[in-house]
Protein backbone atom coordinates (compact mmCIF):
# COMPACT_ATOMS: atom_id res chain seq x y z
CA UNK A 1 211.94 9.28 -3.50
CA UNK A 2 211.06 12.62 -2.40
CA UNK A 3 211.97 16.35 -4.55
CA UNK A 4 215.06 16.88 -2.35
CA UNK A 5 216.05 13.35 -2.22
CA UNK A 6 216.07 13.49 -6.36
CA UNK A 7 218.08 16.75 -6.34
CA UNK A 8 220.81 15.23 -3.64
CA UNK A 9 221.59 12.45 -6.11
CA UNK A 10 221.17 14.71 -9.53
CA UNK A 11 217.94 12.67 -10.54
CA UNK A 12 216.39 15.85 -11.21
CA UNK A 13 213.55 14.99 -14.01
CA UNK A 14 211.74 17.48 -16.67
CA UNK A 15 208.34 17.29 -14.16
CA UNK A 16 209.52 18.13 -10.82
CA UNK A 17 210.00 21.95 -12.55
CA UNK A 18 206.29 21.94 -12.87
CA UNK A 19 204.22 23.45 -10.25
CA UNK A 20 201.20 21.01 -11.32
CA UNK A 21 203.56 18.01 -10.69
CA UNK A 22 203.54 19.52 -7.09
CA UNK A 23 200.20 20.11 -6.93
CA UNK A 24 199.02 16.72 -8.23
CA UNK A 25 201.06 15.04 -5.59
CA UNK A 26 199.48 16.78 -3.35
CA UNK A 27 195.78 15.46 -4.89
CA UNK A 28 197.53 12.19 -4.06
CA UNK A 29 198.09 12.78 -0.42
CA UNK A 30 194.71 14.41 0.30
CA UNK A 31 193.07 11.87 -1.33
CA UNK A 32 195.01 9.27 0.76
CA UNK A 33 194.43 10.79 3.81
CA UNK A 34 190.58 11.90 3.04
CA UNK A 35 189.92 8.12 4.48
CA UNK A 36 186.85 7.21 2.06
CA UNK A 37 185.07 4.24 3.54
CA UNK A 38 183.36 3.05 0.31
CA UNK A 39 185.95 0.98 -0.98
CA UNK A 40 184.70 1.60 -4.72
CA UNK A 41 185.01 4.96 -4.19
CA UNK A 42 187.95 5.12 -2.71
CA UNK A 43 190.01 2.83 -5.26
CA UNK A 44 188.72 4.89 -7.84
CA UNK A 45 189.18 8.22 -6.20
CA UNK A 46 193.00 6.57 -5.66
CA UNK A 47 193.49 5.38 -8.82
CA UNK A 48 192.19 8.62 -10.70
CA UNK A 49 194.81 11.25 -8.30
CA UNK A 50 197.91 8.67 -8.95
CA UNK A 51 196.43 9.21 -12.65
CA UNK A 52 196.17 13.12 -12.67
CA UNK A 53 200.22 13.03 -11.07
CA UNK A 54 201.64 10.20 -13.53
CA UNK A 55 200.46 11.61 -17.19
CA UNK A 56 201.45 15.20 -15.62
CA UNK A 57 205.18 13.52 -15.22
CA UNK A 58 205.01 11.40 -18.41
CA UNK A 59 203.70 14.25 -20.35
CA UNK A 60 206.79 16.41 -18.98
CA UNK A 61 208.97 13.94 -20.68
CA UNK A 62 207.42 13.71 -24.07
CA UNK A 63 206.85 16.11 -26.98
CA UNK A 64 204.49 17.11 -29.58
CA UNK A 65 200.84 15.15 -29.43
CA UNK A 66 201.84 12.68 -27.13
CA UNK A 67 202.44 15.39 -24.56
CA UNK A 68 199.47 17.17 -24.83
CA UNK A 69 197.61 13.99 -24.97
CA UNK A 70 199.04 12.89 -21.33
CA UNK A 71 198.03 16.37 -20.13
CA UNK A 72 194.67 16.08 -21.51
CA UNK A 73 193.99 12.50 -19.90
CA UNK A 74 195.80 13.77 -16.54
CA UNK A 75 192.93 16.79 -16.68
CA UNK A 76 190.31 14.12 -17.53
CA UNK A 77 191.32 12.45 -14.29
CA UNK A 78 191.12 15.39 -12.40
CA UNK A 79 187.14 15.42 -13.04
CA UNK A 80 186.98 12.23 -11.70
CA UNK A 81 188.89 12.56 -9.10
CA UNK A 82 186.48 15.53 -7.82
CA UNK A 83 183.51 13.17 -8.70
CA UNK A 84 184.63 10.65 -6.61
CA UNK A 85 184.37 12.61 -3.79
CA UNK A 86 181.21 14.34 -4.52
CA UNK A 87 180.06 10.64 -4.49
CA UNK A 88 181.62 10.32 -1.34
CA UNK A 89 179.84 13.27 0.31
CA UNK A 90 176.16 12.35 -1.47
CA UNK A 91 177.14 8.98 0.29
CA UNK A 92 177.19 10.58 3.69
CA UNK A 93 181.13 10.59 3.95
CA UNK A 94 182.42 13.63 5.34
CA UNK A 95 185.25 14.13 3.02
CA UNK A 96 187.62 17.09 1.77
CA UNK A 97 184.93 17.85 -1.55
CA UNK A 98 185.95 21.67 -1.03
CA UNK A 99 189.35 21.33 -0.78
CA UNK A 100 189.55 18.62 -3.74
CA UNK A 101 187.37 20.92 -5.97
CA UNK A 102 189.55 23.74 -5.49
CA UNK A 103 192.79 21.87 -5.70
CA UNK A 104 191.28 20.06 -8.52
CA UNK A 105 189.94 23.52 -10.61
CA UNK A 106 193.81 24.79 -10.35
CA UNK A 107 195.33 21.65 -11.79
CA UNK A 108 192.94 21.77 -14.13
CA UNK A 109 193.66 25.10 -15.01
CA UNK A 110 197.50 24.50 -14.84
CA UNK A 111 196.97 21.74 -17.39
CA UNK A 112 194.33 24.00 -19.84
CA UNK A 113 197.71 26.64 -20.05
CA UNK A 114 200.33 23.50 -20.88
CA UNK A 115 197.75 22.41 -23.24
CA UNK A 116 197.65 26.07 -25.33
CA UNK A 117 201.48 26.08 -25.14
């Protein structure tokens, strides 16, 4: 379901307020479209930006340690993420690695200020 989908039917939840949820999503789609032939790769490049996005939301929705621990594994997942595709490119992919590091460095950053809060 999509952010104006959830606010049609009142399903508004705690992470769609955060700009990082936003931005990890969009992680998600750039790493779905980045079309990384290396299976290995990709899977793991997939399975580390539906990472970053999912402990961002769960750790929206939980207090104390718990929360800072999902934000601290979602920024964990954001270094692999922008391995993955530095694999990619030493592989001979041409692949977003700009675009993900930069993406990547704000989420991270995002996630360092939720982390001091």
């Amino acid at each position: 379901m999509n952010e104006q989908a959830n606010e049609k039917c009142g399903a508004r939840m705690t992470h769609h307020s955060l700009r990082v949820w936003r931005e990890a999503l969009e992680l998600v789609r750039v790493t779905r479209a980045a079309g990384i032939r290396d299976a290995v790769v990709r899977d793991q490049a997939h399975r580390a930006s539906i990472s970053v996005a999912l402990n961002v939301a769960e750790g929206a929705g939980r207090v104390g340690r718990i929360r800072l621990q999902h934000f601290s594994i979602a920024r964990g997942s954001v270094v692999e993420l922008v391995a993955a595709f530095e694999i990619a490119e030493a592989l001979g992919e041409k692949v977003a690695v700009e675009e993900v590091r930069a993406r990547g460095a704000a989420v991270s950053r995002m996630l360092s200020g939720l982390l001091k809060r």
